[in-house]
PDB file of N, CA and C in Angstrom:
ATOM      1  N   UNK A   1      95.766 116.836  82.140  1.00  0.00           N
ATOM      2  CA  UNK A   1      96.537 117.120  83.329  1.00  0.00           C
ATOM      3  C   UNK A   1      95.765 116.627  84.556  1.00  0.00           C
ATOM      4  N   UNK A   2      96.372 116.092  85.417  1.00  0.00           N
ATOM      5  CA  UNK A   2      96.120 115.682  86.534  1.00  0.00           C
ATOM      6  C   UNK A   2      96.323 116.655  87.794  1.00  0.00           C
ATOM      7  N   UNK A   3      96.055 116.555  89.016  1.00  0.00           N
ATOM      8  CA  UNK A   3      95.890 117.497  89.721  1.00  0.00           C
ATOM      9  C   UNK A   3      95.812 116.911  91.218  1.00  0.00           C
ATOM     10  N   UNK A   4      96.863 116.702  92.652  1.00  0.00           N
ATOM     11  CA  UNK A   4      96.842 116.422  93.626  1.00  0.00           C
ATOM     12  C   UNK A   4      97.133 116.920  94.960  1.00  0.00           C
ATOM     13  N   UNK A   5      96.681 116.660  95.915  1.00  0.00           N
ATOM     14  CA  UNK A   5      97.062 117.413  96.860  1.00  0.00           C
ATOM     15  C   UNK A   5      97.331 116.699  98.279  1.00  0.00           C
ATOM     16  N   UNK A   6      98.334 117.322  99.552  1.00  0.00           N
ATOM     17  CA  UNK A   6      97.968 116.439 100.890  1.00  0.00           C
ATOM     18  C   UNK A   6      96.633 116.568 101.506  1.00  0.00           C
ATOM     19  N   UNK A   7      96.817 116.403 102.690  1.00  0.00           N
ATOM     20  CA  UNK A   7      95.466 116.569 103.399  1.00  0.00           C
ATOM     21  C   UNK A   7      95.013 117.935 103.898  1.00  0.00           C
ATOM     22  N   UNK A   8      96.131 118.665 104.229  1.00  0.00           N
ATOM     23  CA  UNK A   8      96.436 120.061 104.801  1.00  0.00           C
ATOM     24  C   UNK A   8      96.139 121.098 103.206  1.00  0.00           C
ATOM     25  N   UNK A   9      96.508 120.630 102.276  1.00  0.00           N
ATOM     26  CA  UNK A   9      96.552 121.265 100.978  1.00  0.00           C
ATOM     27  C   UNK A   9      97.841 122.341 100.708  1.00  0.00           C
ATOM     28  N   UNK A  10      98.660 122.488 102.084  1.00  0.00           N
ATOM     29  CA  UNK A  10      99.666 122.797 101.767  1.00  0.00           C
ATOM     30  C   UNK A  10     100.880 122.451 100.763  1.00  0.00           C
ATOM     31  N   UNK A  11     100.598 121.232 100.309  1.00  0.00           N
ATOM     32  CA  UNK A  11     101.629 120.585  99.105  1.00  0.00           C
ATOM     33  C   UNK A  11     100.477 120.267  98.213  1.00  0.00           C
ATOM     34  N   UNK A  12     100.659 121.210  96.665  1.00  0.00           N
ATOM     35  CA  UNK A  12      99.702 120.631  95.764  1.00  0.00           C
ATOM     36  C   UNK A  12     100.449 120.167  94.377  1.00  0.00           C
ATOM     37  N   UNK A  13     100.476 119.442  93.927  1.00  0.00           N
ATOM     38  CA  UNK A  13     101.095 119.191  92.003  1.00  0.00           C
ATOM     39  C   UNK A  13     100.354 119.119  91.253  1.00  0.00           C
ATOM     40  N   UNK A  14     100.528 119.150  90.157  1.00  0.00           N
ATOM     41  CA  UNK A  14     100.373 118.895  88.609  1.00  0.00           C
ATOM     42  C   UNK A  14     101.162 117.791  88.151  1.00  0.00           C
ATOM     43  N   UNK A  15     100.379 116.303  87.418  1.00  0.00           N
ATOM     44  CA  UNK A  15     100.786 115.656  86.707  1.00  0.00           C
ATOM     45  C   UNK A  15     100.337 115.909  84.558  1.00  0.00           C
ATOM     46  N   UNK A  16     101.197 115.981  84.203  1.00  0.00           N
ATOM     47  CA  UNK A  16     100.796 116.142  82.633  1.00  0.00           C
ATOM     48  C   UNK A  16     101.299 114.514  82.185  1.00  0.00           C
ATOM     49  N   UNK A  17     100.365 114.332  81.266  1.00  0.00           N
ATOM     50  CA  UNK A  17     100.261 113.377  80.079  1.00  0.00           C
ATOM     51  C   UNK A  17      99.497 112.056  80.778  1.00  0.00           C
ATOM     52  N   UNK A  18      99.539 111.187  79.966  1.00  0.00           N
ATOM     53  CA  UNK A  18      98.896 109.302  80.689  1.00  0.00           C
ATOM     54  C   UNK A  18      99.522 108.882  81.744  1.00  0.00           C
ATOM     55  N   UNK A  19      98.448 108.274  82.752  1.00  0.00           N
ATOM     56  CA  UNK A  19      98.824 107.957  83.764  1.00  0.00           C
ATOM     57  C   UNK A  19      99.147 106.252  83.551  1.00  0.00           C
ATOM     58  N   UNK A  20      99.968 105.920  84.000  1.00  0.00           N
ATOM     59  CA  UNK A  20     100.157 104.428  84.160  1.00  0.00           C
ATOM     60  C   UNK A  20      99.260 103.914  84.772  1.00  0.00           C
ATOM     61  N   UNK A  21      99.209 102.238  84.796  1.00  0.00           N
ATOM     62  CA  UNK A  21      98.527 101.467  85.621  1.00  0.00           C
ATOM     63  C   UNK A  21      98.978 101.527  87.001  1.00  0.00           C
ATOM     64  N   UNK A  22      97.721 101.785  88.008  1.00  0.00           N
ATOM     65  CA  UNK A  22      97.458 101.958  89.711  1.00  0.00           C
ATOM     66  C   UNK A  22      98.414 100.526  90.151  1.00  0.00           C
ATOM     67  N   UNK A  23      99.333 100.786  90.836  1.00  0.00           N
ATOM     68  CA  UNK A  23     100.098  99.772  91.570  1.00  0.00           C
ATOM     69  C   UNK A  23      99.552  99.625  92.805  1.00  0.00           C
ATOM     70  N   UNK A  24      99.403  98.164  93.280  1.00  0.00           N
ATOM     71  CA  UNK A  24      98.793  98.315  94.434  1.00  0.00           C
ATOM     72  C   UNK A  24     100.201  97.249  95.381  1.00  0.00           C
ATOM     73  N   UNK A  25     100.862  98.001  96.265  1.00  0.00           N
ATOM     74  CA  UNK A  25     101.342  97.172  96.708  1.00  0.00           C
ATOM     75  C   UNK A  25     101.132  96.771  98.143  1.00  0.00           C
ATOM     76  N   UNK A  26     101.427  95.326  98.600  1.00  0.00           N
ATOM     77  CA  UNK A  26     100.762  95.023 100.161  1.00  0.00           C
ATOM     78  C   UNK A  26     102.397  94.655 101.082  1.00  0.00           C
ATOM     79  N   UNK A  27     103.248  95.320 100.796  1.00  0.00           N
ATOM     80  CA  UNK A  27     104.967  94.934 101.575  1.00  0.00           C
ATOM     81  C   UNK A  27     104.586  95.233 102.900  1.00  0.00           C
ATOM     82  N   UNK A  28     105.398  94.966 103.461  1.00  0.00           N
ATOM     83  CA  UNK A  28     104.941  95.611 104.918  1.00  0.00           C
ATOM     84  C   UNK A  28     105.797  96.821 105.059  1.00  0.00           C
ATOM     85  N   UNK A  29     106.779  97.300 104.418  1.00  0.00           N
ATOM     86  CA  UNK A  29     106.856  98.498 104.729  1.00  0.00           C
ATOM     87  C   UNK A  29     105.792  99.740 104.374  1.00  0.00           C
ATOM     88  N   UNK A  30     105.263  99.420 103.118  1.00  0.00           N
ATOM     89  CA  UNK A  30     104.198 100.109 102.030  1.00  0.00           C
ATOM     90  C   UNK A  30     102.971 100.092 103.650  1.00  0.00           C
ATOM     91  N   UNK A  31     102.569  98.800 103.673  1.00  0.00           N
ATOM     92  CA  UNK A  31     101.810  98.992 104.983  1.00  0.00           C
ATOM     93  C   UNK A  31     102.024  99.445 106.119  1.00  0.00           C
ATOM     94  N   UNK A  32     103.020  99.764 106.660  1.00  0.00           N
ATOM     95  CA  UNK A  32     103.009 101.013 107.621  1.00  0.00           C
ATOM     96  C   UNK A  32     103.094 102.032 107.776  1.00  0.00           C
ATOM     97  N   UNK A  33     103.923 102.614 106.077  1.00  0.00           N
ATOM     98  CA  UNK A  33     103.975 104.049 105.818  1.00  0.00           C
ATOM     99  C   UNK A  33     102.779 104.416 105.417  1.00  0.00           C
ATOM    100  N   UNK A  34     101.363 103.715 104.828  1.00  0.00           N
ATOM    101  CA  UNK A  34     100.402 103.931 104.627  1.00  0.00           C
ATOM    102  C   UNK A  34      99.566 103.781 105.945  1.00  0.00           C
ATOM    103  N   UNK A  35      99.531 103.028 106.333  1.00  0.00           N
ATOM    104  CA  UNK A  35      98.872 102.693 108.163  1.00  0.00           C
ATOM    105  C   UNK A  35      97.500 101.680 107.496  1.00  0.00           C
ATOM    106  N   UNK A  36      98.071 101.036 106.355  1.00  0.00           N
ATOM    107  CA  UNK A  36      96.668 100.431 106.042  1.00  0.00           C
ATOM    108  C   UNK A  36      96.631  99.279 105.621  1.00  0.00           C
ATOM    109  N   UNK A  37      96.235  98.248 105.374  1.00  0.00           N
ATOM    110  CA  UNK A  37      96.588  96.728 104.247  1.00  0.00           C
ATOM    111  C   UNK A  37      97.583  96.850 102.975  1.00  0.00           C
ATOM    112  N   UNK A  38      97.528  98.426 102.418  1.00  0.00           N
ATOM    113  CA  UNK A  38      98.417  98.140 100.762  1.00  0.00           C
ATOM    114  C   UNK A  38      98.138 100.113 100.995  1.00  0.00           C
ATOM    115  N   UNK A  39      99.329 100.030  99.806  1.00  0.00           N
ATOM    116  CA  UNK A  39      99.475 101.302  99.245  1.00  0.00           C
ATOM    117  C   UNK A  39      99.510 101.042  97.883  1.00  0.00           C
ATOM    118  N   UNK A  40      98.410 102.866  97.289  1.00  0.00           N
ATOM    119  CA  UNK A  40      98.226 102.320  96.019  1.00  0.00           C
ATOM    120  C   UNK A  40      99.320 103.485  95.220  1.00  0.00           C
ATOM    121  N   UNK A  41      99.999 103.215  94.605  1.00  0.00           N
ATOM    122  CA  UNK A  41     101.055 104.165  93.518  1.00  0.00           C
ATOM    123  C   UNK A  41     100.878 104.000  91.646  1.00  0.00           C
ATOM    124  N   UNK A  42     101.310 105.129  91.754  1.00  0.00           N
ATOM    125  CA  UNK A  42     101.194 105.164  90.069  1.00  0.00           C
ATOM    126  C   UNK A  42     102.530 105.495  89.800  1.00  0.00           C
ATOM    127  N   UNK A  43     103.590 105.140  88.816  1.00  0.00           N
ATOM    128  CA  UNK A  43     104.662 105.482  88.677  1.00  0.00           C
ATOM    129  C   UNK A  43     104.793 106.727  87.434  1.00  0.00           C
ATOM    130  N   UNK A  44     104.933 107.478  88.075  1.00  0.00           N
ATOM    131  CA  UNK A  44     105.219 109.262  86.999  1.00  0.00           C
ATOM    132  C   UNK A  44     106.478 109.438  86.373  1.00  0.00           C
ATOM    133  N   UNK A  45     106.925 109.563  85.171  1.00  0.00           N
ATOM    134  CA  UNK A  45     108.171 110.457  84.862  1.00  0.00           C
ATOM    135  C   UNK A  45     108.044 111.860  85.794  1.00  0.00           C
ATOM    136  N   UNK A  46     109.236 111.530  86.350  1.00  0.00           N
ATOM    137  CA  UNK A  46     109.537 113.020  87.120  1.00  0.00           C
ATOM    138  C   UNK A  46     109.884 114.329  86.141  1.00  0.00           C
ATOM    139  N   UNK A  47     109.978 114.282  84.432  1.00  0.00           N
ATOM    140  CA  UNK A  47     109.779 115.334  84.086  1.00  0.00           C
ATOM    141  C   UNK A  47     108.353 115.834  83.768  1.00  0.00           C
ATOM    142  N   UNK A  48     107.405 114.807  84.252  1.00  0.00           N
ATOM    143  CA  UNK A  48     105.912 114.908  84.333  1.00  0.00           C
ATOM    144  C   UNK A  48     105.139 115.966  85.556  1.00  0.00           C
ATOM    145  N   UNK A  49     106.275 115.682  86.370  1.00  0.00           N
ATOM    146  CA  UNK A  49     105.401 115.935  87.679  1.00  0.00           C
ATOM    147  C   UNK A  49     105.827 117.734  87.953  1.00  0.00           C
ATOM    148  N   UNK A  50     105.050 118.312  88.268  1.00  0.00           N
ATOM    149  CA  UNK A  50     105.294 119.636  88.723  1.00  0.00           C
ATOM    150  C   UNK A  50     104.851 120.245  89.769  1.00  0.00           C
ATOM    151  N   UNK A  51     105.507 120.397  91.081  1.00  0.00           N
ATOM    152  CA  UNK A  51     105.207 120.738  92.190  1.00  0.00           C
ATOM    153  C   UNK A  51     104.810 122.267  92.377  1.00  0.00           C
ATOM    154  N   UNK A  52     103.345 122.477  92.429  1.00  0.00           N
ATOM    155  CA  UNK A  52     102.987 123.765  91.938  1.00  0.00           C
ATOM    156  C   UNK A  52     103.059 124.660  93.432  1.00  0.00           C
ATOM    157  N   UNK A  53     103.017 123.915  94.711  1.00  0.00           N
ATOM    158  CA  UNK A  53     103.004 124.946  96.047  1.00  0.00           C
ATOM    159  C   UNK A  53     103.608 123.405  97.131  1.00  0.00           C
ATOM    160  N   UNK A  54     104.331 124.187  98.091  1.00  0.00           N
ATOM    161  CA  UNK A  54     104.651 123.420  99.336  1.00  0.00           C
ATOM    162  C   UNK A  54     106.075 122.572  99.164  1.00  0.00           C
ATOM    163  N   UNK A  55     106.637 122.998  98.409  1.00  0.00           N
ATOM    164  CA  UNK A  55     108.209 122.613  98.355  1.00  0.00           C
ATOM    165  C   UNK A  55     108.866 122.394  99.731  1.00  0.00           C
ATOM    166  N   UNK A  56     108.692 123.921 100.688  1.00  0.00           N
ATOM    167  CA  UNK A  56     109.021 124.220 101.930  1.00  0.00           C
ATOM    168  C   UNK A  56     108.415 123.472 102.968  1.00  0.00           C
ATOM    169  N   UNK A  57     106.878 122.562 102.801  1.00  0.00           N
ATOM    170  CA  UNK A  57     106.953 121.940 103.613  1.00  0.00           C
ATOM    171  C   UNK A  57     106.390 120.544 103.584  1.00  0.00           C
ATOM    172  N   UNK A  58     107.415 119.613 102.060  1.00  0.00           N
ATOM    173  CA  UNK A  58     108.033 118.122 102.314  1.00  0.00           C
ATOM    174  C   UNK A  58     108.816 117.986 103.181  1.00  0.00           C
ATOM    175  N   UNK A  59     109.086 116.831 103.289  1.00  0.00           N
ATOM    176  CA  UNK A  59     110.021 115.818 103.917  1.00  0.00           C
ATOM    177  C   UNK A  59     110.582 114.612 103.903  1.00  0.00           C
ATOM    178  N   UNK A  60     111.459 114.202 103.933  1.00  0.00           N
ATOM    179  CA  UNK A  60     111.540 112.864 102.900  1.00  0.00           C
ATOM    180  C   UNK A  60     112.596 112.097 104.453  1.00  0.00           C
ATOM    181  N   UNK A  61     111.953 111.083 104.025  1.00  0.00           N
ATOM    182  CA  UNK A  61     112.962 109.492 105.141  1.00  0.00           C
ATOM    183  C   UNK A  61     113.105 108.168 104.250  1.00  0.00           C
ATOM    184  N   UNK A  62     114.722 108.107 104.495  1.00  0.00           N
ATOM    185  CA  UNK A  62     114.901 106.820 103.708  1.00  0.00           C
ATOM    186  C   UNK A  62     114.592 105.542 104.422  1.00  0.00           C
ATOM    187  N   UNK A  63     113.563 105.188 103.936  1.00  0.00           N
ATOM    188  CA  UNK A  63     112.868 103.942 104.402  1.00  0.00           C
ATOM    189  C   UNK A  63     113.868 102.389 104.473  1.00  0.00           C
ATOM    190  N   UNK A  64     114.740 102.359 103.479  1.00  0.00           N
ATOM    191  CA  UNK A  64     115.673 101.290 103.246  1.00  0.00           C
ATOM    192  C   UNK A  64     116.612 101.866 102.252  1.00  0.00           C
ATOM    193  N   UNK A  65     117.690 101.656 101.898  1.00  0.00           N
ATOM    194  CA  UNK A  65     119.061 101.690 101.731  1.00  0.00           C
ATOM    195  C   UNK A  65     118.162 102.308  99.650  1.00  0.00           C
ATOM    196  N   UNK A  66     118.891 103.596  99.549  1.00  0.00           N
ATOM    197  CA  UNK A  66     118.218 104.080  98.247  1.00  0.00           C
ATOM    198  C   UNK A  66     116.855 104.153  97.852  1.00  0.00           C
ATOM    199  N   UNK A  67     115.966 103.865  98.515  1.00  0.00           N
ATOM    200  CA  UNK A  67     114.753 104.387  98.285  1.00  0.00           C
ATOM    201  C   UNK A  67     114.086 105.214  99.461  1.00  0.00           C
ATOM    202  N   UNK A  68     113.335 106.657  99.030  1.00  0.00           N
ATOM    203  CA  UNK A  68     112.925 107.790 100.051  1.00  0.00           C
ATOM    204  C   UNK A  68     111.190 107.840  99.714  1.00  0.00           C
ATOM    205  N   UNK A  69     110.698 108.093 100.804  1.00  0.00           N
ATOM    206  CA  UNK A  69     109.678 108.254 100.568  1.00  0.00           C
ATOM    207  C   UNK A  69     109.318 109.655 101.256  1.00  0.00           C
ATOM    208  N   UNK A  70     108.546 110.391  99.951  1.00  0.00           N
ATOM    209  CA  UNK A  70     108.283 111.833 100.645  1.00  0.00           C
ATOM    210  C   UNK A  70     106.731 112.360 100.627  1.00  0.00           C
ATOM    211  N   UNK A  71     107.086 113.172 102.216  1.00  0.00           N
ATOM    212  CA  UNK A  71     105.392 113.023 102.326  1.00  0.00           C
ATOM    213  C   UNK A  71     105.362 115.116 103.178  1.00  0.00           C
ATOM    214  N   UNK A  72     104.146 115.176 103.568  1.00  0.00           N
ATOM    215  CA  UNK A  72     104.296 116.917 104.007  1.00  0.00           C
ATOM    216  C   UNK A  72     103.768 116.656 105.482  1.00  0.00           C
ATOM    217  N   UNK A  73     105.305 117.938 105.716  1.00  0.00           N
ATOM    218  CA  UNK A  73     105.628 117.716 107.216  1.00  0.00           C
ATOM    219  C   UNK A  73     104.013 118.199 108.093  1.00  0.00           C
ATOM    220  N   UNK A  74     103.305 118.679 107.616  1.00  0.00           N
ATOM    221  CA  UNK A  74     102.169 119.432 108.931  1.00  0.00           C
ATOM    222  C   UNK A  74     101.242 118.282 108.706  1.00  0.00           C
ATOM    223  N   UNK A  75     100.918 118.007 107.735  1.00  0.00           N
ATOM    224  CA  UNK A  75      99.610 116.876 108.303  1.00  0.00           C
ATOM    225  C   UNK A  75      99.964 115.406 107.606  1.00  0.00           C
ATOM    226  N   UNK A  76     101.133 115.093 107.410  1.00  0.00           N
ATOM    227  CA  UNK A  76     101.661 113.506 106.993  1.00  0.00           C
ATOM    228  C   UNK A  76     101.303 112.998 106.049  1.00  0.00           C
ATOM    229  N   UNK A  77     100.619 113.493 105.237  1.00  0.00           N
ATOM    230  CA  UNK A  77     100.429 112.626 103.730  1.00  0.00           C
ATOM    231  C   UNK A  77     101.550 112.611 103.000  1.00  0.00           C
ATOM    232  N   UNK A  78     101.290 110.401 102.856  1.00  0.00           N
ATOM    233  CA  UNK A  78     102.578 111.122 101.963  1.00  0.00           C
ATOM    234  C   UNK A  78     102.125 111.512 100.570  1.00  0.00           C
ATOM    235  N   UNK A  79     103.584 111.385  99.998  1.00  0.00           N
ATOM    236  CA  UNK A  79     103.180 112.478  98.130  1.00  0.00           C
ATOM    237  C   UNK A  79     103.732 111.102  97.546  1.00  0.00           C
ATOM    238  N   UNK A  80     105.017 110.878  97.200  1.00  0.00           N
ATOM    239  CA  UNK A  80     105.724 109.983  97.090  1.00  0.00           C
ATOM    240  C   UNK A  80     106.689 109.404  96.899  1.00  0.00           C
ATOM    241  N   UNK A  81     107.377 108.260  96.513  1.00  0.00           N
ATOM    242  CA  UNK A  81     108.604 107.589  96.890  1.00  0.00           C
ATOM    243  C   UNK A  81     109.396 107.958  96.033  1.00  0.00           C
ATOM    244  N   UNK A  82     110.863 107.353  95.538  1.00  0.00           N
ATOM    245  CA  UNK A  82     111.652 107.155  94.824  1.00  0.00           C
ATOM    246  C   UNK A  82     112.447 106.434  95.302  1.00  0.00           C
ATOM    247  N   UNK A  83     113.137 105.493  93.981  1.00  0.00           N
ATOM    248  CA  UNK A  83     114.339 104.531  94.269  1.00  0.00           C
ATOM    249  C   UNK A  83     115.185 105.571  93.065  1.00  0.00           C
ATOM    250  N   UNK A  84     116.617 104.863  94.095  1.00  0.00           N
ATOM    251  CA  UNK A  84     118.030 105.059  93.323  1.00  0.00           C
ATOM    252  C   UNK A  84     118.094 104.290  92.488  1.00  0.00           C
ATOM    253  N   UNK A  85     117.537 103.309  92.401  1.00  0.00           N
ATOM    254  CA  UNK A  85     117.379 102.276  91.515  1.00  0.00           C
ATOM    255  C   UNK A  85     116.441 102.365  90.062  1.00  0.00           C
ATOM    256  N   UNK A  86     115.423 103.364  90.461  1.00  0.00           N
ATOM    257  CA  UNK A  86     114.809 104.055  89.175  1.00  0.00           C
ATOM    258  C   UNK A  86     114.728 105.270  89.070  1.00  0.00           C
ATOM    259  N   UNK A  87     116.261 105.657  88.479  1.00  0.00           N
ATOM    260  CA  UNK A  87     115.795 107.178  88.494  1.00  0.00           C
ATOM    261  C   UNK A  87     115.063 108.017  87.243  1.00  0.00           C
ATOM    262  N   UNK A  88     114.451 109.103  87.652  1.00  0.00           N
ATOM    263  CA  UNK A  88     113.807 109.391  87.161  1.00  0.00           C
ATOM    264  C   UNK A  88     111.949 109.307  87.124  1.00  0.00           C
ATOM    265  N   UNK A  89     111.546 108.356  87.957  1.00  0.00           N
ATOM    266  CA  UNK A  89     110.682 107.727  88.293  1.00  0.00           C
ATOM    267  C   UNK A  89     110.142 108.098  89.675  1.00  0.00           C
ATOM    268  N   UNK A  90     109.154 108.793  89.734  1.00  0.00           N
ATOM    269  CA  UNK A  90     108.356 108.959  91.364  1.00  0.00           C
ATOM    270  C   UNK A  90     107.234 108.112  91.269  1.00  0.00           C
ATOM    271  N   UNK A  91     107.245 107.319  92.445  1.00  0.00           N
ATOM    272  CA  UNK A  91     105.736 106.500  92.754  1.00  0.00           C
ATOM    273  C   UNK A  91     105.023 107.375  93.282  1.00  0.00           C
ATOM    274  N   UNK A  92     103.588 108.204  92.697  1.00  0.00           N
ATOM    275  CA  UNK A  92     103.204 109.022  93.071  1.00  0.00           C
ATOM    276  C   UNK A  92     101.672 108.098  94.089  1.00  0.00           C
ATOM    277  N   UNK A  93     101.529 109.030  95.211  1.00  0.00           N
ATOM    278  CA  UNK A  93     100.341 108.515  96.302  1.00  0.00           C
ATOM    279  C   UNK A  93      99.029 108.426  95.438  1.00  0.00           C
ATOM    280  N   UNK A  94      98.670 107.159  94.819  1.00  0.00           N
ATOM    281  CA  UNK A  94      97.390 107.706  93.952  1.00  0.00           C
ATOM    282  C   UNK A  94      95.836 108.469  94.988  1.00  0.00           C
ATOM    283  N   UNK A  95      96.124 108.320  96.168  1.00  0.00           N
ATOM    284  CA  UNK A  95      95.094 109.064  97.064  1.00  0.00           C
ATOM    285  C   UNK A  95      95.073 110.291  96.414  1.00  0.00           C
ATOM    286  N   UNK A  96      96.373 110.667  96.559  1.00  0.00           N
ATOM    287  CA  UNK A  96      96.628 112.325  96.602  1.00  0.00           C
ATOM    288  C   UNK A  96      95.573 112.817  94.957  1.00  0.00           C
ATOM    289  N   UNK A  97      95.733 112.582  94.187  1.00  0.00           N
ATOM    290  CA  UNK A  97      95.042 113.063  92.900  1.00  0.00           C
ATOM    291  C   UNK A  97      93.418 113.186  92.852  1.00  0.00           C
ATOM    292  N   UNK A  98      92.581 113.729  92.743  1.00  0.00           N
ATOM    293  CA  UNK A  98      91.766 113.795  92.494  1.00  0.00           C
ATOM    294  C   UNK A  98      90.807 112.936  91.428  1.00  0.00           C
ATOM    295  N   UNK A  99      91.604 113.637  90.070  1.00  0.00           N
ATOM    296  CA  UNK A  99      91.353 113.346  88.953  1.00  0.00           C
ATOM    297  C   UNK A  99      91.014 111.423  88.989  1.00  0.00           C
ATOM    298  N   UNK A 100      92.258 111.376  89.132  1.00  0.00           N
ATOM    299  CA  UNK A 100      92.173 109.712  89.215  1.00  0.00           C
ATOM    300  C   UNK A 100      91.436 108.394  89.584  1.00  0.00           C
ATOM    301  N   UNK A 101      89.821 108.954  91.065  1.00  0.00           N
ATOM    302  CA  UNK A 101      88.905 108.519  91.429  1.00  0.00           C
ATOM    303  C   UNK A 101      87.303 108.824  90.101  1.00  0.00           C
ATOM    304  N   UNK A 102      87.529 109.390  89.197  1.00  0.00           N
ATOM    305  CA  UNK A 102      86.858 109.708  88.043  1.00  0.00           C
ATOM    306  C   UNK A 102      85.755 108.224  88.028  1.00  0.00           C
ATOM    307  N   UNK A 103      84.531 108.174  87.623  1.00  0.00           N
ATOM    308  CA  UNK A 103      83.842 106.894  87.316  1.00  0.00           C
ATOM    309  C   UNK A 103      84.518 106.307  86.140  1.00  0.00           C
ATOM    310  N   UNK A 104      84.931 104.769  86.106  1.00  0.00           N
ATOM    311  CA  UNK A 104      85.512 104.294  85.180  1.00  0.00           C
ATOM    312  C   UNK A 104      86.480 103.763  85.528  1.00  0.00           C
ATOM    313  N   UNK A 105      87.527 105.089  85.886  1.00  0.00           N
ATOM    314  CA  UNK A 105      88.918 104.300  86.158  1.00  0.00           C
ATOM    315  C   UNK A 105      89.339 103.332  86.810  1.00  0.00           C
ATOM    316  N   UNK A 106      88.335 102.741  88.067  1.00  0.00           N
ATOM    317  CA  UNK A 106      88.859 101.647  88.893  1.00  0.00           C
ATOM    318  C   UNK A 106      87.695 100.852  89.025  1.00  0.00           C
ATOM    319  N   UNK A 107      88.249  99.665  88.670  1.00  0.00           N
ATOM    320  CA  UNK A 107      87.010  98.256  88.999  1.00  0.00           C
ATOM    321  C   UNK A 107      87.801  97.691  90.256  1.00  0.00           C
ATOM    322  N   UNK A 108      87.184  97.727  91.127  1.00  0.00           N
ATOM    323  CA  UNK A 108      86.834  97.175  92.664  1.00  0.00           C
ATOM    324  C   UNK A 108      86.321  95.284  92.805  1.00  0.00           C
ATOM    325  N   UNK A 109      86.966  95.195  93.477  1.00  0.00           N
ATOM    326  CA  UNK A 109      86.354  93.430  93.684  1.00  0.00           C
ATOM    327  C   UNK A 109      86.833  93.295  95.439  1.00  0.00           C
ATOM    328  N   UNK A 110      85.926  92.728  95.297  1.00  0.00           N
ATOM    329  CA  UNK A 110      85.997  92.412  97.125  1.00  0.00           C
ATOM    330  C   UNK A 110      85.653  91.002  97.254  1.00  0.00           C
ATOM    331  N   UNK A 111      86.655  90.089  98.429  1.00  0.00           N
ATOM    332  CA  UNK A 111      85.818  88.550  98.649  1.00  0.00           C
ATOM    333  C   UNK A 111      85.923  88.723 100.103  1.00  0.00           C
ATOM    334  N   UNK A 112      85.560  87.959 100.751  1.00  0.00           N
ATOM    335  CA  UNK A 112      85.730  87.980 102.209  1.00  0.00           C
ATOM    336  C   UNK A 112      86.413  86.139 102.269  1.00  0.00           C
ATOM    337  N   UNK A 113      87.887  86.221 103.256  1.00  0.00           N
ATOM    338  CA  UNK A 113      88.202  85.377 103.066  1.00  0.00           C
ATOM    339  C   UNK A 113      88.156  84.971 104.846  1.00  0.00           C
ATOM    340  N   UNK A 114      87.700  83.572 104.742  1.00  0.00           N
ATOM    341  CA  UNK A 114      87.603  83.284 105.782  1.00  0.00           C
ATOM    342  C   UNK A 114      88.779  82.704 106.588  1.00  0.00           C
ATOM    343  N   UNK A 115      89.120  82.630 107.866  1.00  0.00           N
ATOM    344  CA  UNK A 115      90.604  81.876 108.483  1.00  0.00           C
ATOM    345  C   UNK A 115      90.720  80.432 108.189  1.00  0.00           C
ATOM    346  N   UNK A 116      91.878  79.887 107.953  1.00  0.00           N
ATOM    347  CA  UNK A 116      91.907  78.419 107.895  1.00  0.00           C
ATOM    348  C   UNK A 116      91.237  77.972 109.089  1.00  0.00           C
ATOM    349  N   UNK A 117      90.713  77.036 109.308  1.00  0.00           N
ATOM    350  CA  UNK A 117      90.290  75.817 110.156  1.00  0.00           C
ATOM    351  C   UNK A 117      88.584  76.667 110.707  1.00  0.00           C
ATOM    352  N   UNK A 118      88.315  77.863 110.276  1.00  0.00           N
ATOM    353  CA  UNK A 118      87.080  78.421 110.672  1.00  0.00           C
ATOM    354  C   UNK A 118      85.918  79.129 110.280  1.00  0.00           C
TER     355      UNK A 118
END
């Protein structure tokens, strides 16, 4: 079992069973609802996920036509998305989990890319 929370800790879950592979996406919407270069998601069966406190204070905005992204109203983290298009399926905030920063689970690579002509 997995185990996540916002920043406030007012919204916490429980994920049960294997986690999928870390999606990293760089859209520009993903980048502004994150405020950062990319957002990273893991996609959960929603009969996986169990919202153990803070029901009362999500919030969800439809970002584009069938897909919502939900995050907690007092300190803005989000939790995560869903499409109408996959139901059943939450892209969960891989920040939010704990468990998931474990040694092992993520190999890191970094380049520094320089501007054309400089």
């Amino acid at each position: 079992m997995y185990s996540g929370q916002c920043l406030c800790a007012k919204v916490r879950f429980h994920i049960e069973g294997n986690l999928e592979p870390i999606q990293v996406c760089h859209c520009s919407q993903c980048r502004r609802a994150q405020g950062g270069p990319f957002a990273t998601n893991i996609p959960v069966d929603e009969s996986c996920f169990t919202l153990v406190s803070g029901a009362d204070s999500l919030t969800e905005f439809e970002s584009s036509p069938g897909k919502r992204r939900v995050f907690c109203r007092t300190c803005g983290s989000p939790i995560y998305s869903r499409k109408d298009a996959l139901p059943g399926v939450l892209r969960i905030r891989a920040v939010c989990s704990k468990a998931i920063f474990r040694p092992g689970r993520w190999r890191i690579f970094s380049t520094v890319l320089e501007p054309a002509g400089g």
